[in-house]
N, C-alpha and C. Protein backbone atom coordinates (compact mmCIF):
# COMPACT_ATOMS: atom_id res chain seq x y z
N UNK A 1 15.65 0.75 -4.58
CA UNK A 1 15.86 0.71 -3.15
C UNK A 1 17.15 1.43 -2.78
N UNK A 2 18.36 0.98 -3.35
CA UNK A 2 19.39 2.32 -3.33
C UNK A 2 19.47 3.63 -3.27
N UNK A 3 18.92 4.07 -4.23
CA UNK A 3 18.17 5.41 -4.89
C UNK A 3 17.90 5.87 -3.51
N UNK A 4 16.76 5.63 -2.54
CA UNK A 4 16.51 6.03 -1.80
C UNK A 4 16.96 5.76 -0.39
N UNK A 5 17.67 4.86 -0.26
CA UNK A 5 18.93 4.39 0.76
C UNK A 5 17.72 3.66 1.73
N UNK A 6 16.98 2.59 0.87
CA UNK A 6 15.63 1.89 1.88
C UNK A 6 16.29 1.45 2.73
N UNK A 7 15.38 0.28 3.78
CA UNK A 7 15.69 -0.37 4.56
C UNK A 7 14.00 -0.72 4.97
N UNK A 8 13.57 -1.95 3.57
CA UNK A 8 13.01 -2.61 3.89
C UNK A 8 12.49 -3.94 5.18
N UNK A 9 11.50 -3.94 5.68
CA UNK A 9 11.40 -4.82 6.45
C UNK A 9 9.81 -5.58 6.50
N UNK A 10 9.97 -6.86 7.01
CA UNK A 10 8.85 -7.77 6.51
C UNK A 10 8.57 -8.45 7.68
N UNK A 11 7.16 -8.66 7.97
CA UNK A 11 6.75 -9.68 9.16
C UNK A 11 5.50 -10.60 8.65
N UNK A 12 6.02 -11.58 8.21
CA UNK A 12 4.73 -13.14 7.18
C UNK A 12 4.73 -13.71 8.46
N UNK A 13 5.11 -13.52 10.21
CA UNK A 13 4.87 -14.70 11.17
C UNK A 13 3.40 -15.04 10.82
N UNK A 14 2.53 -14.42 11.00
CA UNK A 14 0.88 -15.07 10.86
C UNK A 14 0.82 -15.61 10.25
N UNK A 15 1.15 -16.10 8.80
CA UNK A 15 1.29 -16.85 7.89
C UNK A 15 -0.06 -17.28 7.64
N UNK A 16 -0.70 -16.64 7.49
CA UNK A 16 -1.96 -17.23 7.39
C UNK A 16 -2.06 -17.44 5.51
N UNK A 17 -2.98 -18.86 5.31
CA UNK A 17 -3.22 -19.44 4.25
C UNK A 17 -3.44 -18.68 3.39
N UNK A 18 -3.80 -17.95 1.98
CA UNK A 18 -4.40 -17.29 1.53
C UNK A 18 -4.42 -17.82 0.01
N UNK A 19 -5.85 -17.75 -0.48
CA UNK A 19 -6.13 -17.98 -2.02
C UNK A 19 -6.13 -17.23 -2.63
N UNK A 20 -5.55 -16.41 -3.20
CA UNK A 20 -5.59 -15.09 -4.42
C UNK A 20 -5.21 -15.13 -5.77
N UNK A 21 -5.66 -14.65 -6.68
CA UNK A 21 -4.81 -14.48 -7.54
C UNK A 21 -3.42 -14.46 -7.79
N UNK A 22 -2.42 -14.90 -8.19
CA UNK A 22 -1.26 -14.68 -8.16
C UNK A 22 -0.73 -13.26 -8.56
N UNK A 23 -1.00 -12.83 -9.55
CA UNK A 23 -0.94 -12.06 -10.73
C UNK A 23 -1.51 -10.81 -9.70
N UNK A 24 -2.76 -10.59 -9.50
CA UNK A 24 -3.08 -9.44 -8.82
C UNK A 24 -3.01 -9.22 -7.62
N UNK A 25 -2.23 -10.27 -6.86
CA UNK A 25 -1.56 -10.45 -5.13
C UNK A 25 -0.14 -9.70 -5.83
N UNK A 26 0.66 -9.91 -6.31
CA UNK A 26 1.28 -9.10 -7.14
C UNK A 26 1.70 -7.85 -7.80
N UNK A 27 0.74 -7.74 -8.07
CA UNK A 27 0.34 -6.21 -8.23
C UNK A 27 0.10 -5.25 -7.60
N UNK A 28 -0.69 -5.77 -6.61
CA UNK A 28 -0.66 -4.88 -5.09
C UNK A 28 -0.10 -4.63 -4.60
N UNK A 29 1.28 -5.68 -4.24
CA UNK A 29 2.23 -5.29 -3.55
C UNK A 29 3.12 -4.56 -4.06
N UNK A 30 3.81 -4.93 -5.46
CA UNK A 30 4.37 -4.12 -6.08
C UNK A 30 4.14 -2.46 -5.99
N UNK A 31 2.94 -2.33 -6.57
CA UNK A 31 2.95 -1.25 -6.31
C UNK A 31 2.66 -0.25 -5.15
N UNK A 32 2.58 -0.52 -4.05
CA UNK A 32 2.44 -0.50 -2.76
C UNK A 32 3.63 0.03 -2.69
N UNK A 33 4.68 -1.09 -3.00
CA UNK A 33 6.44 -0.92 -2.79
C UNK A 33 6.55 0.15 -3.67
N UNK A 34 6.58 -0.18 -4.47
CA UNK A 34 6.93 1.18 -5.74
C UNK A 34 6.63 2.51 -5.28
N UNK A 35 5.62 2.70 -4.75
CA UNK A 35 4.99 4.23 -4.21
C UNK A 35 5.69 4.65 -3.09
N UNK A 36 5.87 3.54 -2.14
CA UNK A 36 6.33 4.04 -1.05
C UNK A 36 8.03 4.08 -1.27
N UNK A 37 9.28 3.57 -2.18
CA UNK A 37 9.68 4.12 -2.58
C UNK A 37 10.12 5.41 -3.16
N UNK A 38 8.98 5.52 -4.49
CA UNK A 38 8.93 6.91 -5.13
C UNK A 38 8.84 7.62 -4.45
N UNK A 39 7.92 7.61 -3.41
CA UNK A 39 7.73 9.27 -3.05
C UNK A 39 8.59 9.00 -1.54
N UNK A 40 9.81 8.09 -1.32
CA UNK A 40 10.28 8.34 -0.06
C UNK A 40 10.93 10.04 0.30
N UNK A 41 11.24 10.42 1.23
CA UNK A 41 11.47 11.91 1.79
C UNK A 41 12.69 11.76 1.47
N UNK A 42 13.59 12.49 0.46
CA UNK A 42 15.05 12.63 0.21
C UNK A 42 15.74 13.25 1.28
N UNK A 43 15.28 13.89 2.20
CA UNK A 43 16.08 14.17 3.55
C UNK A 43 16.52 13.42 4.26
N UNK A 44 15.60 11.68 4.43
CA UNK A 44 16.14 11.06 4.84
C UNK A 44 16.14 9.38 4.46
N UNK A 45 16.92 8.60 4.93
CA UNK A 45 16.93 7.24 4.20
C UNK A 45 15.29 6.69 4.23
N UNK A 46 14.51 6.02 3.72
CA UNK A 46 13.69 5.48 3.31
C UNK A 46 13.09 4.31 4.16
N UNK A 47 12.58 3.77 5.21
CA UNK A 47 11.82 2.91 5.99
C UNK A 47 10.41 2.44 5.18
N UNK A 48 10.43 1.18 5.36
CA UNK A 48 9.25 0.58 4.80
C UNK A 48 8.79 -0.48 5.89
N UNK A 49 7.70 -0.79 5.64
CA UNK A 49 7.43 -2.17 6.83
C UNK A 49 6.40 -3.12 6.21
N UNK A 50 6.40 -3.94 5.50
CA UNK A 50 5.03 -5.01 5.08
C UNK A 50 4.94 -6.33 6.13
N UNK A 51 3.65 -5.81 6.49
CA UNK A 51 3.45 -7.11 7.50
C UNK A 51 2.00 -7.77 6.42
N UNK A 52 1.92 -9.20 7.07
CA UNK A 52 0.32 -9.80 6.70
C UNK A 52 0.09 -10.23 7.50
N UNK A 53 -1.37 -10.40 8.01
CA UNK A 53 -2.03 -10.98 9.31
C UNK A 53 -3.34 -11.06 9.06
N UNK A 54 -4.33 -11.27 9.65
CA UNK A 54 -5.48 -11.89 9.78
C UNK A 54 -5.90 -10.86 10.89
N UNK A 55 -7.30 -10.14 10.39
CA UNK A 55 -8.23 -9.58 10.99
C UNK A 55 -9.35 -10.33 11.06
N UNK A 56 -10.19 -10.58 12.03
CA UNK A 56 -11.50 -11.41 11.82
C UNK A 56 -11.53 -11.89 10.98
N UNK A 57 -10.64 -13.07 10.72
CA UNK A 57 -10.71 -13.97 9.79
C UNK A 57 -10.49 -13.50 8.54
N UNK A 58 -10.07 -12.37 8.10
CA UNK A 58 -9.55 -11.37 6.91
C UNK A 58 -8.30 -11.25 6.75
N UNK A 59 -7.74 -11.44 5.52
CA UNK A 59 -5.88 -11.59 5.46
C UNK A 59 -6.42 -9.86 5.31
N UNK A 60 -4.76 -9.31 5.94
CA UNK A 60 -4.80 -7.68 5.53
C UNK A 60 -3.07 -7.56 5.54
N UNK A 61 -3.08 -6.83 3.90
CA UNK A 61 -1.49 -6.74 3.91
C UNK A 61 -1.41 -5.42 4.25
N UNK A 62 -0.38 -4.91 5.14
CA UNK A 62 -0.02 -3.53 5.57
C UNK A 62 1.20 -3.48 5.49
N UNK A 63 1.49 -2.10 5.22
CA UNK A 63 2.58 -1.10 4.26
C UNK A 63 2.95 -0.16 4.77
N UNK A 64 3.68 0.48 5.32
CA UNK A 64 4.28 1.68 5.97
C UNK A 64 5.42 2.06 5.97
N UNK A 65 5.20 3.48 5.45
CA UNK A 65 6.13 4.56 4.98
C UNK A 65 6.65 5.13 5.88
N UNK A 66 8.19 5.80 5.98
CA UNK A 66 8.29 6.77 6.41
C UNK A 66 8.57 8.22 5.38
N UNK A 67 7.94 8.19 4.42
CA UNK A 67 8.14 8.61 3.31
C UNK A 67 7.08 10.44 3.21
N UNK A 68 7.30 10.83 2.02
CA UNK A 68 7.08 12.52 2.17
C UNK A 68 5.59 12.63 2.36
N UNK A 69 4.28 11.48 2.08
CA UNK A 69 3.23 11.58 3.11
C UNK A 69 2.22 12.58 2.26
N UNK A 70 0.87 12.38 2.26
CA UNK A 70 -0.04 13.33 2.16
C UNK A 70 -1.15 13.35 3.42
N UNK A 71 -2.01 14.53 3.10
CA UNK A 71 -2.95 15.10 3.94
C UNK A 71 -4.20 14.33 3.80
N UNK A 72 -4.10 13.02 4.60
CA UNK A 72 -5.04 11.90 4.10
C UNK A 72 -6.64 11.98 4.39
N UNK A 73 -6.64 12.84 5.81
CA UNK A 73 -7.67 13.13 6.46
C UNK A 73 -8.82 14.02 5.35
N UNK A 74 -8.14 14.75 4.62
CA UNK A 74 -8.31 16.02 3.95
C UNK A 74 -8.91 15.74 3.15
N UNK A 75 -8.71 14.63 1.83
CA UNK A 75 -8.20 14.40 0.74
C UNK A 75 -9.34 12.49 0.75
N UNK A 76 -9.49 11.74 1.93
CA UNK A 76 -10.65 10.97 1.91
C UNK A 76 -10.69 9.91 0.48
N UNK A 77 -11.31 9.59 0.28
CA UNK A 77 -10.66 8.66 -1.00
C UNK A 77 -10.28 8.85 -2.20
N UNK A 78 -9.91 10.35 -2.42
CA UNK A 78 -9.19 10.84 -3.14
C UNK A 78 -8.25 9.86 -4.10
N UNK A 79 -6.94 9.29 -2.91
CA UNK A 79 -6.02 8.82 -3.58
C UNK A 79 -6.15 7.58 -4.27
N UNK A 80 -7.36 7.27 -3.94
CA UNK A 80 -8.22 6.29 -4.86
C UNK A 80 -8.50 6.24 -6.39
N UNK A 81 -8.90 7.40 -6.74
CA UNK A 81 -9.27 7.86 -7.95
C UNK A 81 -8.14 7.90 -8.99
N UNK A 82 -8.79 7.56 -9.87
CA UNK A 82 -8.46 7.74 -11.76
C UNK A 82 -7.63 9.06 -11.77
N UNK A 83 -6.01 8.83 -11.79
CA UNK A 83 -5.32 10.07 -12.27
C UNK A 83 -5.06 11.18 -10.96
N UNK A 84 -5.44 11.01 -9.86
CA UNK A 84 -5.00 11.66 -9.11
C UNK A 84 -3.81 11.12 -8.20
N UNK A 85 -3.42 12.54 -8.21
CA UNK A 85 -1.84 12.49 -8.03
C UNK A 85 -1.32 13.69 -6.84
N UNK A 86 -0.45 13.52 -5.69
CA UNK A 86 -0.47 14.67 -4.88
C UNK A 86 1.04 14.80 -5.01
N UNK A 87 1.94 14.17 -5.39
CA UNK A 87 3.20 14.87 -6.08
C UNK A 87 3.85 14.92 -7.30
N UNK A 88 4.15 16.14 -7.70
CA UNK A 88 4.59 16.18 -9.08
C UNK A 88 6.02 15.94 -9.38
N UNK A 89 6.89 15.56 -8.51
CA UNK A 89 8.23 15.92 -8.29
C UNK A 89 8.94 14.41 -9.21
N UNK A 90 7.99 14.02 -9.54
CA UNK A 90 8.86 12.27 -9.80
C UNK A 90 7.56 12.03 -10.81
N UNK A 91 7.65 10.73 -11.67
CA UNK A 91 7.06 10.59 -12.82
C UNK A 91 5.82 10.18 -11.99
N UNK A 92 4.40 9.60 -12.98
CA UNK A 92 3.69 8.93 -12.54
C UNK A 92 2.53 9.15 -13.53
N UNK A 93 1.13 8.53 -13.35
CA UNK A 93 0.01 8.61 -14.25
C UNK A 93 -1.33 8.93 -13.34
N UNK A 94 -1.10 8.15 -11.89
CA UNK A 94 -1.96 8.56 -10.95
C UNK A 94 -2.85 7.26 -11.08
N UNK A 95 -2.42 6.10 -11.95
CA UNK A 95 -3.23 5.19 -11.60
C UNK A 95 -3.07 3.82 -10.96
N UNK A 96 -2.30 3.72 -10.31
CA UNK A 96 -1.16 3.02 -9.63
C UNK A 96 -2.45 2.29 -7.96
N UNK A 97 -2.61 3.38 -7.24
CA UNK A 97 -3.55 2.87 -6.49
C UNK A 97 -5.09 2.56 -6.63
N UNK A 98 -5.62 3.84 -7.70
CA UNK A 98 -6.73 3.35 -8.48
C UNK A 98 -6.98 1.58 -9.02
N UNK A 99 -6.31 1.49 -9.39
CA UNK A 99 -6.12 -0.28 -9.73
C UNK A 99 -5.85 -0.98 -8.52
N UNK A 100 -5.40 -1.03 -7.75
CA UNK A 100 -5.14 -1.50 -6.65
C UNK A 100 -6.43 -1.36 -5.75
N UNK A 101 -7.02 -0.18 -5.33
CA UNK A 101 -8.41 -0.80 -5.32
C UNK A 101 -9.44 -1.38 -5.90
N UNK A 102 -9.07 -1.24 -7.10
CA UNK A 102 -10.17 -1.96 -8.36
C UNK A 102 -10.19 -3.17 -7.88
N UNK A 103 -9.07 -3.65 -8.14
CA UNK A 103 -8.21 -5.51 -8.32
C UNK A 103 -8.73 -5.54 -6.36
N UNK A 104 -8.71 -5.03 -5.27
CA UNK A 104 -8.78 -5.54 -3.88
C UNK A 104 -10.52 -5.10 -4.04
N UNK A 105 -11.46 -4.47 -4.29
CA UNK A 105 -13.07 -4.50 -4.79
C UNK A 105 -13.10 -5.67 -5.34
N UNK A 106 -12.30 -6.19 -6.12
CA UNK A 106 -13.53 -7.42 -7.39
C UNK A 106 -12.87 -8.28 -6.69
N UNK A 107 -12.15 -8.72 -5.48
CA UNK A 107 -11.88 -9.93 -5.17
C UNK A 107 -12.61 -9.65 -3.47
N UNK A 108 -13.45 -9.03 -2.89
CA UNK A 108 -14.20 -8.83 -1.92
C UNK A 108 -13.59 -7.95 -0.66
N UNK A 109 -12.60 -7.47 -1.04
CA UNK A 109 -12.09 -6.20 -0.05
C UNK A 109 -12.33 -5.02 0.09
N UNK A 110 -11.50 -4.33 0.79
CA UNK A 110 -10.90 -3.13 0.89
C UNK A 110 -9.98 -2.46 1.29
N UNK A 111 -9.45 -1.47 0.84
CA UNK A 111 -8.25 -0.33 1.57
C UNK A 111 -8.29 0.95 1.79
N UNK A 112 -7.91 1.08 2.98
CA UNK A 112 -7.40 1.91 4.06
C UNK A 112 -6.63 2.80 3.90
N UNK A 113 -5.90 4.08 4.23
CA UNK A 113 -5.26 4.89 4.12
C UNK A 113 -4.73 5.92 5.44
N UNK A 114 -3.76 5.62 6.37
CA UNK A 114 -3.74 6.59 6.94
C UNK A 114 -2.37 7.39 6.52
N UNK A 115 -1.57 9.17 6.40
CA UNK A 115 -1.30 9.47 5.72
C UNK A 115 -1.33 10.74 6.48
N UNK A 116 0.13 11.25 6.32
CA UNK A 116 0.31 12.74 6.99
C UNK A 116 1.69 13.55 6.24
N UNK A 117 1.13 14.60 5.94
CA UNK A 117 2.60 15.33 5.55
C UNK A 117 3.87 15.07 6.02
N UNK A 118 4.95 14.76 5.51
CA UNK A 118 5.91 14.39 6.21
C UNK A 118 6.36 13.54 6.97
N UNK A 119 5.45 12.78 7.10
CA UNK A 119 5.58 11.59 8.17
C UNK A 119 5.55 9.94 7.42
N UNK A 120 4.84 9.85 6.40
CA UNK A 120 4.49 8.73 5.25
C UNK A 120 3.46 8.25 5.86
N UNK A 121 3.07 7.20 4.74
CA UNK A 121 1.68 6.52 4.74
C UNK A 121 1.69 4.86 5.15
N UNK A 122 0.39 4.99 5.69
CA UNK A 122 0.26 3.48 6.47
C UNK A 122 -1.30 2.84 5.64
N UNK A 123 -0.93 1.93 4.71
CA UNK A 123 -2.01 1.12 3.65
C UNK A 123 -1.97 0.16 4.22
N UNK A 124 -3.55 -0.18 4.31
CA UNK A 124 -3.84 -1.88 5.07
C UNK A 124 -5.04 -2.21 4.07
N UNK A 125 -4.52 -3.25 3.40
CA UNK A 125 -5.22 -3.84 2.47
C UNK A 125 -6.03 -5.42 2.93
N UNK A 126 -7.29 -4.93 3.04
CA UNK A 126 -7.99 -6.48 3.62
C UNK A 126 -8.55 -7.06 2.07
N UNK A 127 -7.90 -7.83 2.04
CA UNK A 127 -7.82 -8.67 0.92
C UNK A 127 -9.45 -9.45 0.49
N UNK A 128 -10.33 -9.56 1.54
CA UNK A 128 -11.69 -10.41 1.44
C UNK A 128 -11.40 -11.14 1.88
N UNK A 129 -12.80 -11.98 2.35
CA UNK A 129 -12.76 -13.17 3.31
C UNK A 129 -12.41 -14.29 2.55
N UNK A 130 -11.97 -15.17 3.57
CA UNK A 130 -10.88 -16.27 3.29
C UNK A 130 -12.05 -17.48 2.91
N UNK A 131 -12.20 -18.07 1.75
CA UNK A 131 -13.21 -19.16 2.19
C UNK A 131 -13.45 -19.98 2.94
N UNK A 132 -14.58 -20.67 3.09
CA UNK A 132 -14.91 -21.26 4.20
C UNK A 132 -14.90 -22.58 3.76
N UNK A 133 -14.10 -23.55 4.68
CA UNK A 133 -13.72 -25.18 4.24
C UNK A 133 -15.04 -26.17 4.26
């Protein structure tokens, strides 16, 4: 977070209940954070935003960058995939979000991607429906 002179910020008001895995609620976020880190824009300090809230009865964690951003429109679930990678400038394997949709698929979700050169990326992860009491 130094490194890139962040200035993380967080909104849990919805607080809504949620049953997940520990371990792979975890993982998601992490690496969520981690990415939007890594690839923050060295021109300028680093903005992040994780909120959680409830869509139709759906927890959805969202993530936003102001970070160096890809051509999301373009590129479609691309950044999904096994090993793909759209910057070379910093380490990586490319499987970082690949798993992250794996792990948000086998627990009844999905994620989102919006994403622009230069501007950073906005991930909204709907986690699956919440059971029913």
């Amino acid at each position: 977070m130094r490194a890139a002179r962040a200035h993380v910020t967080v909104d849990f008001a919805a607080r809504p209940v949620l049953s997940y895995p520990r371990a792979t609620l975890r993982t998601i976020v992490l690496n969520l954070l981690s990415n939007a880190l890594k690839y923050a824009d060295p021109a300028r300090p680093a903005r992040v935003h994780v909120s959680f809230w409830l869509a139709d009865g759906e927890p959805v964690l969202w993530v936003q960058d102001n970070g160096l951003g890809f051509d999301a429109a373009a590129h479609g679930p691309e950044p999904f995939q096994l090993f793909r990678r759209f910057h070379s400038h910093t380490e990586g394997t490319g499987v970082g979000l690949y798993l992250v949709n794996r792990l948000v698929q086998a627990n009844g979700g999905h994620i989102e991607v919006d994403s622009s050169v230069g501007v950073g990326a906005t991930f909204r992860v709907y986690l699956g429906p919440l059971p029913q009491p």
